[in-house]
C-alpha atoms as a PDB file:
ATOM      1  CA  UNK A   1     -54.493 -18.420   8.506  1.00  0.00           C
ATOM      2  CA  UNK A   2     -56.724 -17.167   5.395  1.00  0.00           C
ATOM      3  CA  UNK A   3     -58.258 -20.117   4.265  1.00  0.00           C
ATOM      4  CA  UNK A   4     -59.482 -18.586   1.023  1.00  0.00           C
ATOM      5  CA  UNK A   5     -56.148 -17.225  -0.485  1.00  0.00           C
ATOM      6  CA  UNK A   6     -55.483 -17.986  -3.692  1.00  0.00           C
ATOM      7  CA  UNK A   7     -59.148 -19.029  -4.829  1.00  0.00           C
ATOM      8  CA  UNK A   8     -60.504 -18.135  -7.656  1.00  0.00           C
ATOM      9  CA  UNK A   9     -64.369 -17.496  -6.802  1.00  0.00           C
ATOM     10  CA  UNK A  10     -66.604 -16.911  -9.472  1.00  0.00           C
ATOM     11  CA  UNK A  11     -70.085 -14.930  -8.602  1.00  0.00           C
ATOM     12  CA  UNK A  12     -72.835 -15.450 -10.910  1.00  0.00           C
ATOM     13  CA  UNK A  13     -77.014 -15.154 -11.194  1.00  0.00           C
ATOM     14  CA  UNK A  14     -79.599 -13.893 -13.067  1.00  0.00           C
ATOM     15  CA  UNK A  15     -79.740 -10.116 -14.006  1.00  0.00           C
ATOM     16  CA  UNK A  16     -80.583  -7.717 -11.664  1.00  0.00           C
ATOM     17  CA  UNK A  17     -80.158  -9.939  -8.410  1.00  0.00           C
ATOM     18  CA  UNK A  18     -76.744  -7.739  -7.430  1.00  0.00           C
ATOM     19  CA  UNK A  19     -73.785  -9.304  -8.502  1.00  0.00           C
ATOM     20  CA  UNK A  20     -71.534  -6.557  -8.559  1.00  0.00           C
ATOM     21  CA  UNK A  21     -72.749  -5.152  -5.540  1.00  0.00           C
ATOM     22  CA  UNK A  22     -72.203  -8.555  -3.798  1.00  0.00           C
ATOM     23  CA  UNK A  23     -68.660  -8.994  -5.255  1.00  0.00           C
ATOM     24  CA  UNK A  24     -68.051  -5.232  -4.153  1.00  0.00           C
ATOM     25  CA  UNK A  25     -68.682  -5.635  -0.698  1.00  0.00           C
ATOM     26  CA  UNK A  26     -67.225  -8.893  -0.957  1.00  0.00           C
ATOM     27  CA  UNK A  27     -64.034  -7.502  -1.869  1.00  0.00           C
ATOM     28  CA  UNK A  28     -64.623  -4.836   0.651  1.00  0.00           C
ATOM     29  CA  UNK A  29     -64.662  -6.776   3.503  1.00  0.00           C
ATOM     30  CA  UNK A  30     -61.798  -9.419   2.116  1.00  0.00           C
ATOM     31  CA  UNK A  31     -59.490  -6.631   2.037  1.00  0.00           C
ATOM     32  CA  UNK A  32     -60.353  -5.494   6.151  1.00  0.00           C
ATOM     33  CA  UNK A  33     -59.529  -8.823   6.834  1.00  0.00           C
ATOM     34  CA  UNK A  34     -56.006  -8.507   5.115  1.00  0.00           C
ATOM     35  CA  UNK A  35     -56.534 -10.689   1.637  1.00  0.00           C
ATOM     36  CA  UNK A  36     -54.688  -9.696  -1.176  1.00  0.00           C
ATOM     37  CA  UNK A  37     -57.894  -9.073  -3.371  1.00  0.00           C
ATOM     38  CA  UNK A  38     -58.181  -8.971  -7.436  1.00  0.00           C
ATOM     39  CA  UNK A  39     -61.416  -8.382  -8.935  1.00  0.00           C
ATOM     40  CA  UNK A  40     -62.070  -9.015 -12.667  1.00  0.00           C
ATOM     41  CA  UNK A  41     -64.824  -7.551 -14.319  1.00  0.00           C
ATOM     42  CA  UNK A  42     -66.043 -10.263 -16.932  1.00  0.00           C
ATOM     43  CA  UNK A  43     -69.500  -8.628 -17.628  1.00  0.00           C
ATOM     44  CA  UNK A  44     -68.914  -7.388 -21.128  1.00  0.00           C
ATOM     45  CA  UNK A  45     -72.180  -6.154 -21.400  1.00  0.00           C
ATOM     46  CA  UNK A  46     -72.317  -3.575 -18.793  1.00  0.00           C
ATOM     47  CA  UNK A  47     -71.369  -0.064 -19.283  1.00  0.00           C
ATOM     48  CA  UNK A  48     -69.666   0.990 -16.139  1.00  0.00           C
ATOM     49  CA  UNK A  49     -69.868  -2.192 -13.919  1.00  0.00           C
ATOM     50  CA  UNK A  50     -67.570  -2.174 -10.729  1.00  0.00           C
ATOM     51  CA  UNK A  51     -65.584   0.430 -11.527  1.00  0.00           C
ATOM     52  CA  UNK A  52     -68.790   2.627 -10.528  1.00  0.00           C
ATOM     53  CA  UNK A  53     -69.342   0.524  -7.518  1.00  0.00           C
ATOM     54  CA  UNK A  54     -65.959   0.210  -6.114  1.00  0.00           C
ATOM     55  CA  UNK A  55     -64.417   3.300  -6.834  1.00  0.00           C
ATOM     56  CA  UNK A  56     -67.255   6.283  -7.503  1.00  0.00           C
ATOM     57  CA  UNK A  57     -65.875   6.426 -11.587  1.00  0.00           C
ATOM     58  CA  UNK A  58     -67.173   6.207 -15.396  1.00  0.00           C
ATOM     59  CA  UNK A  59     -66.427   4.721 -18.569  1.00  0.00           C
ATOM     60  CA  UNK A  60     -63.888   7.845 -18.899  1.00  0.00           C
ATOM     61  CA  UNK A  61     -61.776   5.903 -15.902  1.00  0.00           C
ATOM     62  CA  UNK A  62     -61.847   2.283 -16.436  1.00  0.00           C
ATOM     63  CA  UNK A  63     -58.489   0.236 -17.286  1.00  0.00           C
ATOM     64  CA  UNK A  64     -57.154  -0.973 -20.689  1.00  0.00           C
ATOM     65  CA  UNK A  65     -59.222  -4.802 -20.509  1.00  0.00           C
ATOM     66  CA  UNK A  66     -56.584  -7.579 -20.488  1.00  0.00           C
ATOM     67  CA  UNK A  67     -58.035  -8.741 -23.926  1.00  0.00           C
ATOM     68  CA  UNK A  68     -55.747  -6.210 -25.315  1.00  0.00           C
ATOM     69  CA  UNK A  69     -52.915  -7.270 -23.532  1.00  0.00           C
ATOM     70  CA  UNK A  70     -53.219 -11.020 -24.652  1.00  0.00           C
ATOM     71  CA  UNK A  71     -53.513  -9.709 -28.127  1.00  0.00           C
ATOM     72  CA  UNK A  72     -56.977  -8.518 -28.869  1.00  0.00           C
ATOM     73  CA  UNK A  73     -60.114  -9.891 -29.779  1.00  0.00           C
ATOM     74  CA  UNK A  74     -58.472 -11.005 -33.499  1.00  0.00           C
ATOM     75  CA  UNK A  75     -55.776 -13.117 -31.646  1.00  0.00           C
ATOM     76  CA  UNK A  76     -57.778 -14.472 -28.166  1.00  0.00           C
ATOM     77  CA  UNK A  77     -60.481 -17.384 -29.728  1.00  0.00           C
ATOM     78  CA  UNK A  78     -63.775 -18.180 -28.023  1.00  0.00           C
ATOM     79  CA  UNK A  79     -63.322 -20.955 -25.794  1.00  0.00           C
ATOM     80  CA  UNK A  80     -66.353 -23.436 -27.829  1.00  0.00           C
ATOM     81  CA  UNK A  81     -64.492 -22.745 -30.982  1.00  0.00           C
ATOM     82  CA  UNK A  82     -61.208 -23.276 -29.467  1.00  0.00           C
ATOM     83  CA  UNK A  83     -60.687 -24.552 -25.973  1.00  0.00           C
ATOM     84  CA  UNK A  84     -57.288 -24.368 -26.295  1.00  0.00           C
ATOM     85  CA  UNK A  85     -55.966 -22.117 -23.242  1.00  0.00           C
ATOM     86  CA  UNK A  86     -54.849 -18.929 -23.230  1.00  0.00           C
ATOM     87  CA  UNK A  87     -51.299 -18.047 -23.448  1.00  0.00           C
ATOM     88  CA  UNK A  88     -49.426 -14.651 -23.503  1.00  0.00           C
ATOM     89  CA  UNK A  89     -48.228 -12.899 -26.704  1.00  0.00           C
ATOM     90  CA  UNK A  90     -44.900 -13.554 -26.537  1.00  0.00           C
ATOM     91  CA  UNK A  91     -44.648 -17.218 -24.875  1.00  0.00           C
ATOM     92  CA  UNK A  92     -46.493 -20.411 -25.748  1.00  0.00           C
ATOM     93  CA  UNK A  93     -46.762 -21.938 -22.443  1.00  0.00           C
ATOM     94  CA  UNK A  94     -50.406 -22.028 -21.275  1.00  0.00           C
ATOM     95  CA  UNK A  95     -51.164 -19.290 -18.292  1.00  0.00           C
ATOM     96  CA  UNK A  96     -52.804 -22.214 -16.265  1.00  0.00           C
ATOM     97  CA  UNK A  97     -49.379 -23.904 -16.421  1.00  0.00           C
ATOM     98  CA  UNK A  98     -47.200 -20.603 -15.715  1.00  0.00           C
ATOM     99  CA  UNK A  99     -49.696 -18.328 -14.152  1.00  0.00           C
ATOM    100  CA  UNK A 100     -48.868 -14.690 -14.494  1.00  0.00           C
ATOM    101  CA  UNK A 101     -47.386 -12.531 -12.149  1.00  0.00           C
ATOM    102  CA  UNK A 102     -49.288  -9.567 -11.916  1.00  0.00           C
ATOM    103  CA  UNK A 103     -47.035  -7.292  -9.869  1.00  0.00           C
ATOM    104  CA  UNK A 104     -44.303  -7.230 -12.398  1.00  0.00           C
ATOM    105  CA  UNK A 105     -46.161  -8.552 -15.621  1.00  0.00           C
ATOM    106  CA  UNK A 106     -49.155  -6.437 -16.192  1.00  0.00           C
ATOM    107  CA  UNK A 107     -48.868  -2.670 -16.825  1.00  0.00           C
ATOM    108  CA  UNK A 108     -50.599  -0.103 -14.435  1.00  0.00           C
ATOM    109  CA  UNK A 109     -52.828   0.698 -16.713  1.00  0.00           C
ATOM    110  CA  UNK A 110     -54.475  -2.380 -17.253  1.00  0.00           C
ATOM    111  CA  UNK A 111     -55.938  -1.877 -13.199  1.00  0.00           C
ATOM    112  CA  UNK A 112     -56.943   0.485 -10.954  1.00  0.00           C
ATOM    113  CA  UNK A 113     -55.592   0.206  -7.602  1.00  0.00           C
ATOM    114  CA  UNK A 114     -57.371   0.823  -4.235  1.00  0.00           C
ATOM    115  CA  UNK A 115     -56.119  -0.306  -0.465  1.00  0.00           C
ATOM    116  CA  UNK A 116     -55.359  -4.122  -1.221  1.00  0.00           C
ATOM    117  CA  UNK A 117     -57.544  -4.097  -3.995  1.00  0.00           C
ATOM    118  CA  UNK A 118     -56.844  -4.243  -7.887  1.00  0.00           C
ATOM    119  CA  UNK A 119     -59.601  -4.275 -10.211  1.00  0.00           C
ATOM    120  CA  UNK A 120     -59.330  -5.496 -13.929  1.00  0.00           C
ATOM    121  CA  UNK A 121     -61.368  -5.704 -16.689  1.00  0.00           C
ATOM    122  CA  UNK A 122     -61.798  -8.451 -18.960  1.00  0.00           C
ATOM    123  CA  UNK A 123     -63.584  -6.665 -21.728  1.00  0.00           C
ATOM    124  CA  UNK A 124     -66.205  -5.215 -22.794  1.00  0.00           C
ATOM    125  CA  UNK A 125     -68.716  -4.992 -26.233  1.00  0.00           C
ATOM    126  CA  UNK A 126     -67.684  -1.625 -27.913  1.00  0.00           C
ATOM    127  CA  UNK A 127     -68.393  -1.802 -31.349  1.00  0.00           C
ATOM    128  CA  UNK A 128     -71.622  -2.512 -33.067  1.00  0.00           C
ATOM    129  CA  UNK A 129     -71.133  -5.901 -34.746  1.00  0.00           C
ATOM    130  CA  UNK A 130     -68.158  -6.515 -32.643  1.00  0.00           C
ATOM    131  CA  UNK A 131     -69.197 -10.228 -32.529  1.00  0.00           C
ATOM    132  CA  UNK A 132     -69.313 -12.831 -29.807  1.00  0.00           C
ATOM    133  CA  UNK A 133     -68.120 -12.438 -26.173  1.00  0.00           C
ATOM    134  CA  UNK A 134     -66.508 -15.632 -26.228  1.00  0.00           C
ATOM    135  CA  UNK A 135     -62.671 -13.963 -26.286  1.00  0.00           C
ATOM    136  CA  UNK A 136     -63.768 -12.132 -23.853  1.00  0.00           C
ATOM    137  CA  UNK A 137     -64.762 -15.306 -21.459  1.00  0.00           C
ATOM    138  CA  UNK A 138     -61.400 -17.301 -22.637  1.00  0.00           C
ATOM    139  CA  UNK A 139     -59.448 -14.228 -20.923  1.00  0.00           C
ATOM    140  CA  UNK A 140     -61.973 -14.658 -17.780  1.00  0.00           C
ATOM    141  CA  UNK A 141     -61.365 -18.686 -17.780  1.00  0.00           C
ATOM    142  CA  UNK A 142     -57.496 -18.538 -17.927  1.00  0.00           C
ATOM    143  CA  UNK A 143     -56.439 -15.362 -16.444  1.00  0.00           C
ATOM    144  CA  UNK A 144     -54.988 -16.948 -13.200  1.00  0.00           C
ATOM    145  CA  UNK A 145     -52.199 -15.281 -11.328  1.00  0.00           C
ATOM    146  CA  UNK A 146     -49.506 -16.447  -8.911  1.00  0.00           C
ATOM    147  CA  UNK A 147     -49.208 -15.661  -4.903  1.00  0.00           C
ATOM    148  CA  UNK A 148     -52.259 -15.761  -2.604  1.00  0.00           C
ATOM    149  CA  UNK A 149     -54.120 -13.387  -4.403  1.00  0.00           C
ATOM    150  CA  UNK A 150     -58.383 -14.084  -4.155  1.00  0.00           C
ATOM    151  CA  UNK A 151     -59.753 -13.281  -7.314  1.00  0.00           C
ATOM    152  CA  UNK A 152     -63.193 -12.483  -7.648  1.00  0.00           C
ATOM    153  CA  UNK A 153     -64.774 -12.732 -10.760  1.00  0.00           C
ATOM    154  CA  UNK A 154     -67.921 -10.525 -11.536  1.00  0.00           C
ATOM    155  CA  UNK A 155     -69.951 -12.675 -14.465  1.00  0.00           C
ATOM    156  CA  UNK A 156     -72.664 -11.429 -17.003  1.00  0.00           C
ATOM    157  CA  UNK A 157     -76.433 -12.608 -16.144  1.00  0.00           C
ATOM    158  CA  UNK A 158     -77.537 -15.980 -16.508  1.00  0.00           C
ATOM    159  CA  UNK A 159     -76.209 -19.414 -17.000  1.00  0.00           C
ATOM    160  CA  UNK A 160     -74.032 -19.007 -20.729  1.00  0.00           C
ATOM    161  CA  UNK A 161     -70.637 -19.429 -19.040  1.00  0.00           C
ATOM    162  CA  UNK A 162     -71.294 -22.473 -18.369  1.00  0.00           C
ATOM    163  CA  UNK A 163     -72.589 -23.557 -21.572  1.00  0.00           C
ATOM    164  CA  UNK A 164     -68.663 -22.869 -22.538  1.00  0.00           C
ATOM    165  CA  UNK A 165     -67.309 -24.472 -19.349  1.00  0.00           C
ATOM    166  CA  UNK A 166     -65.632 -21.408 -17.888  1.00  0.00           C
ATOM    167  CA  UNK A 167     -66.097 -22.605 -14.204  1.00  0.00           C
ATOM    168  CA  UNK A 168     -63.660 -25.359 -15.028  1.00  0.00           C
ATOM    169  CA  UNK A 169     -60.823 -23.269 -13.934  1.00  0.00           C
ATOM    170  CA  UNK A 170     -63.004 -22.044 -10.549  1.00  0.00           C
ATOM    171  CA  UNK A 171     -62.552 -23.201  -6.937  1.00  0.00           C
ATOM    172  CA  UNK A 172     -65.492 -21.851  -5.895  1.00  0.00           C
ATOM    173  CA  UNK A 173     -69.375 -20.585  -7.073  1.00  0.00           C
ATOM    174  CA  UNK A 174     -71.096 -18.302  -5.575  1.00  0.00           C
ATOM    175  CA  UNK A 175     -74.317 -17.711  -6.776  1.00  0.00           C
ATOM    176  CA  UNK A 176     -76.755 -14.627  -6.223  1.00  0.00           C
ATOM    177  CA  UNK A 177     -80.377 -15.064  -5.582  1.00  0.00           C
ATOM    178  CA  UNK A 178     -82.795 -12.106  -5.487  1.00  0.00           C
ATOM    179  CA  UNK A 179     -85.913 -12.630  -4.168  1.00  0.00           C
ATOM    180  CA  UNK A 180     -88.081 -14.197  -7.531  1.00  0.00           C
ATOM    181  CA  UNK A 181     -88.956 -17.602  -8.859  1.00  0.00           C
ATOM    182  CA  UNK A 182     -86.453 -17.137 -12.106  1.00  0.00           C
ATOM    183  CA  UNK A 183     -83.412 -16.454  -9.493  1.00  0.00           C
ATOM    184  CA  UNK A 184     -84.586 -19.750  -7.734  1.00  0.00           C
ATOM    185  CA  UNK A 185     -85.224 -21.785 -11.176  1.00  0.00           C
ATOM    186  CA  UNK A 186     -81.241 -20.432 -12.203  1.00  0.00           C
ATOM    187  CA  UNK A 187     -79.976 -21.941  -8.822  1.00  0.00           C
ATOM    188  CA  UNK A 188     -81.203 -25.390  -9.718  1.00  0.00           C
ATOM    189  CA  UNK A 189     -79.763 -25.120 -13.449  1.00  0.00           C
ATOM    190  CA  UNK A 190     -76.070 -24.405 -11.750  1.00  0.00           C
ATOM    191  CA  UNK A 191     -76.512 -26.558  -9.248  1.00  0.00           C
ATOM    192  CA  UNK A 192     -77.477 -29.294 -11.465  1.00  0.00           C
ATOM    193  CA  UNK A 193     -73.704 -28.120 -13.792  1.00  0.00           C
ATOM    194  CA  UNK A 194     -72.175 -28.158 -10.686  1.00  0.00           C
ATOM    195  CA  UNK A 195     -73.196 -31.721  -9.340  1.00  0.00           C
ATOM    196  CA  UNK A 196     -72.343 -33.384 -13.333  1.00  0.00           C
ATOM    197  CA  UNK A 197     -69.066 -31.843 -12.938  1.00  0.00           C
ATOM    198  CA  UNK A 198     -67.972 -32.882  -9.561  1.00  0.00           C
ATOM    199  CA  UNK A 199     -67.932 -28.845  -8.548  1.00  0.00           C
ATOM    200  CA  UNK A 200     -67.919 -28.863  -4.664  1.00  0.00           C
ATOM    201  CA  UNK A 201     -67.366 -25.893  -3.475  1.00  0.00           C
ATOM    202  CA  UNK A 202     -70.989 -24.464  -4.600  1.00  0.00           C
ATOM    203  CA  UNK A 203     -72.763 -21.622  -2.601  1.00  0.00           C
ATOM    204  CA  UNK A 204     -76.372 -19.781  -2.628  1.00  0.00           C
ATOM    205  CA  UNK A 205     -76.087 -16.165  -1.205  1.00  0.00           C
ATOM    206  CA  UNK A 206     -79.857 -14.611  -0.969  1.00  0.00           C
ATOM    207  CA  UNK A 207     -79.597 -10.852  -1.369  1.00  0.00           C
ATOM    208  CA  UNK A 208     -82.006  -8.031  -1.154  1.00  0.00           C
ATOM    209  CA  UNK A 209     -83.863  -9.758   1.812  1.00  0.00           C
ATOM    210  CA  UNK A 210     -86.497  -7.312   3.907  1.00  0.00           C
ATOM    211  CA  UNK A 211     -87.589  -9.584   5.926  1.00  0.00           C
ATOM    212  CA  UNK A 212     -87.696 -13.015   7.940  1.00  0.00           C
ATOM    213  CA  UNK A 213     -90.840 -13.925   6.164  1.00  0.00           C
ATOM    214  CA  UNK A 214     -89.379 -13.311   2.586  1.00  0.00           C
ATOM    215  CA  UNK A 215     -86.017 -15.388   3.623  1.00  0.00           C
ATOM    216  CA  UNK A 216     -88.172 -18.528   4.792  1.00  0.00           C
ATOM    217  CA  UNK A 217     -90.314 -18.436   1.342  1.00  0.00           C
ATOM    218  CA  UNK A 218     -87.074 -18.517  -0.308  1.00  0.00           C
ATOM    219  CA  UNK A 219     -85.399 -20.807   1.721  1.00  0.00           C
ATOM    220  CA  UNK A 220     -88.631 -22.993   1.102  1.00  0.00           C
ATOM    221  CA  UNK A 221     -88.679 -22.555  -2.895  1.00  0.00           C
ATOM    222  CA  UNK A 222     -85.127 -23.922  -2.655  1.00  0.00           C
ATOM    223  CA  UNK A 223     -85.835 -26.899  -1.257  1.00  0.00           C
ATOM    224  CA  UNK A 224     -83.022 -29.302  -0.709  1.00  0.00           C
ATOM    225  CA  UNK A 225     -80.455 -26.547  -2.155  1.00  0.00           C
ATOM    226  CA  UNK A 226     -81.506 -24.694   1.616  1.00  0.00           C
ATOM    227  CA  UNK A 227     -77.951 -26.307   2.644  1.00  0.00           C
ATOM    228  CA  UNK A 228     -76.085 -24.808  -0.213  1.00  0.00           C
ATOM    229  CA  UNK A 229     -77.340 -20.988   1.691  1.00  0.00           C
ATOM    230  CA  UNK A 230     -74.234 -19.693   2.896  1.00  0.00           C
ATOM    231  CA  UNK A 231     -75.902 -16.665   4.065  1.00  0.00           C
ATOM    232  CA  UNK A 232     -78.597 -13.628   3.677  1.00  0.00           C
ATOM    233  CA  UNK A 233     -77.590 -10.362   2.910  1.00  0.00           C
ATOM    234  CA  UNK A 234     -80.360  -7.749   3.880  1.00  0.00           C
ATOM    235  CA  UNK A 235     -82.438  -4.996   1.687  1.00  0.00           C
ATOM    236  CA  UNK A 236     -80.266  -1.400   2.433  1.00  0.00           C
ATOM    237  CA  UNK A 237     -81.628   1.482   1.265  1.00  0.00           C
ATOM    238  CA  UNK A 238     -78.531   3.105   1.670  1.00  0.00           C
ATOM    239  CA  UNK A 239     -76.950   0.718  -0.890  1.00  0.00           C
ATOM    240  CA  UNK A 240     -79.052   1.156  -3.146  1.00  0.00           C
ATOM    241  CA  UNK A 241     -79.442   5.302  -2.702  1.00  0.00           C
ATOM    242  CA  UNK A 242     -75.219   5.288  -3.266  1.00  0.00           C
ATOM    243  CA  UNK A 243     -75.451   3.012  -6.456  1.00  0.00           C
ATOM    244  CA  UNK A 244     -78.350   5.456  -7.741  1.00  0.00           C
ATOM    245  CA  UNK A 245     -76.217   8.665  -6.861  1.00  0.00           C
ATOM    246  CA  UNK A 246     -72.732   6.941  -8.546  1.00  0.00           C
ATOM    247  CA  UNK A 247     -70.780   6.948  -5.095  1.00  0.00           C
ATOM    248  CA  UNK A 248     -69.120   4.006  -4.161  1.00  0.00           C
ATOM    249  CA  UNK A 249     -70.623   1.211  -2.004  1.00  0.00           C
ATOM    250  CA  UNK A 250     -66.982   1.040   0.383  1.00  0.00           C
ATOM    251  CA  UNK A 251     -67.687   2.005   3.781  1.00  0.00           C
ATOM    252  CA  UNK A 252     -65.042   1.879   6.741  1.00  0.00           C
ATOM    253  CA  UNK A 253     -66.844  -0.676   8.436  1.00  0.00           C
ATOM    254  CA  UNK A 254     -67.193  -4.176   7.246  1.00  0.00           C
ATOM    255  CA  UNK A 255     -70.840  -5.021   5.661  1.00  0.00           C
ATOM    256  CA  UNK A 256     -71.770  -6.899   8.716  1.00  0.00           C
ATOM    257  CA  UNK A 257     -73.902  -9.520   6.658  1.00  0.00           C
ATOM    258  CA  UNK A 258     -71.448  -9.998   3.803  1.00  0.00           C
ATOM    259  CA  UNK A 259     -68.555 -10.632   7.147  1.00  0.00           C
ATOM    260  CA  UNK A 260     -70.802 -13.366   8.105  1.00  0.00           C
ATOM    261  CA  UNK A 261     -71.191 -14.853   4.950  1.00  0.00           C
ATOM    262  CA  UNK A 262     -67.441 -14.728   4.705  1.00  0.00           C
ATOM    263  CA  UNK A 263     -66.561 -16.021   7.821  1.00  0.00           C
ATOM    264  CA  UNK A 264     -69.114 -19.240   7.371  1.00  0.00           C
ATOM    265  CA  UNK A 265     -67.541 -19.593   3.855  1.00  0.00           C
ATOM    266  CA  UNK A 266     -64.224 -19.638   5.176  1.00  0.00           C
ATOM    267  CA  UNK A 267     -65.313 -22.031   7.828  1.00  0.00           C
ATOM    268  CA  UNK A 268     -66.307 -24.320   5.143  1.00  0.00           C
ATOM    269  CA  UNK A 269     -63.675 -24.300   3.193  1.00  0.00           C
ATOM    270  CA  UNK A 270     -60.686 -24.642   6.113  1.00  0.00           C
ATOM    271  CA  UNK A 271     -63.544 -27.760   7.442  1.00  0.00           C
ATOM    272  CA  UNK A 272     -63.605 -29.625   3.649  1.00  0.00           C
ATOM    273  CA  UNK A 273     -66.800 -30.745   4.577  1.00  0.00           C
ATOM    274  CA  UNK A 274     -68.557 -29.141   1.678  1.00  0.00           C
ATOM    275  CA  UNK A 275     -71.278 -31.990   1.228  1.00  0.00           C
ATOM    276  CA  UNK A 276     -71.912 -32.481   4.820  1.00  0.00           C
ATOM    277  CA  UNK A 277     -73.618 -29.289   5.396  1.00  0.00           C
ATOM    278  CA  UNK A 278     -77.189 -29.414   7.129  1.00  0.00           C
ATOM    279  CA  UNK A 279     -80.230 -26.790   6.875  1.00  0.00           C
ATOM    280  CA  UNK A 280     -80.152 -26.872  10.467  1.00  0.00           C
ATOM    281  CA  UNK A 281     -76.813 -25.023  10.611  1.00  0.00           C
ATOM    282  CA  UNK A 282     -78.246 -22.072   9.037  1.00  0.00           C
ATOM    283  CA  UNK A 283     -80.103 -21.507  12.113  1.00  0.00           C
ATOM    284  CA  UNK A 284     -77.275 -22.060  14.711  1.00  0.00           C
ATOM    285  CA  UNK A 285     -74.299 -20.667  12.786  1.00  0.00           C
ATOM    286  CA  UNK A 286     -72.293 -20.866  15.716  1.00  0.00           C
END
């Protein structure tokens, strides 16, 4: 039983809280437990991004982004302008209607493959004056594939996505909290977008933790969101040495916190009971 194939699970936060690194591991440790696992890169600001995470590479490696392959940035329209959805080049029928097949569709080199792992990119800013990102989003809203593939998708800082309603087409948030009052202050935005729109299925992670003390202060400064914690993930200065060196964060043993935080999530999702769940759980995870 995988409870979580098939979701699309969209990881977001304010800059610098570890995003990528969460959806890394996150992808990581889906994979070890035998989920088909796509990760999309829909940060179109950063440089490298998870291909320099997950696999050790640089720019000189990263795939063709899937804006070119629905037609480029002078054919895809920003989803404010146009919320329209997006459709291939050669057939009108909406992708969220006839979602794409990406073992027989999509051309090896629009991913890099590694274990049970695919990684695409949406797209990134190239040019000066290139323009707005909002193609670039449309492709992350509405590029939804068939099978029981779990796609994570790794979103730029902040709390714009929203603004143009790209979680519409989620099943699940996950946001990332580093330990500061802005990270806390974002929470309560989302959660607030989540709770107008009816968006269940919406998750704190706190990352970058050192310490039981620092955890309860944050847990504190959330407040009543303390029940939307679906787990810690602890300071490593490992981590962070590998992402300063360019290696890859995969390990062949699961990131014991991040297995946790998957195993609760799961939990939740297979139990439906995604408004029922109490602060004091947190402390007797079972």
């Amino acid at each position: 039983m995988k409870p979580i194939a098939g979701k699309r699970i969209l990881i977001c936060g304010k800059g610098g809280s570890g995003k990528s690194t969460i959806v890394v591991l996150l992808a990581d440790v889906l994979q070890k437990k035998e989920y088909d696992t796509l990760v999309l890169d829909g940060d179109a600001s950063n440089p490298e991004g998870l291909i320099r995470l997950m696999f050790g590479m640089g720019v000189n490696k990263e795939p063709k982004p899937l804006l070119e392959f629905f037609g480029g940035i002078d054919v895809v329209t920003c989803p404010v302008d146009d919320p329209l959805p997006l459709t291939r080049t050669n057939d009108p029928v909406p992708i969220p209607e006839k979602r794409i097949d990406i073992t027989r569709e999509i051309p090896s080199e629009y991913y890099i493959k590694k274990n049970e792992i695919r990684l695409f990119q949406a797209g990134k800013i190239e040019t000066y004056g290139q323009g707005c990102d909002g193609p670039i989003e449309k492709v992350v809203r509405d590029f939804m594939v068939q099978g029981e593939w779990v796609s994570l998708i790794d979103m730029k800082a902040g709390i714009e996505h929203f603004g143009r309603k790209i979680p519409d087409t989620m099943d699940i948030i996950l946001v990332v909290l580093d330990p500061t009052l802005e990270s806390v202050s974002i929470a309560k935005r989302i959660e607030g977008f989540c709770r107008k729109t009816e968006m269940k299925n919406f998750w704190l992670i706190l990352n970058k933790i050192s310490s039981k003390e620092m955890e309860s202060i944050m847990m504190e400064k959330l407040g009543e969101l303390q029940s939307r914690v679906v787990g810690s993930v602890s300071y490593d200065p490992e981590l962070v040495q590998r992402e300063l060196t360019g290696g890859s964060l995969t390990t062949d043993n699961p990131h014991i916190d991040i297995e946790h935080i998957l195993n609760r999530l799961e939990k939740f999702i297979t139990d439906k009971k995604y408004e029922d769940v109490k602060t004091r759980q947190l402390a007797n995870p079972g």
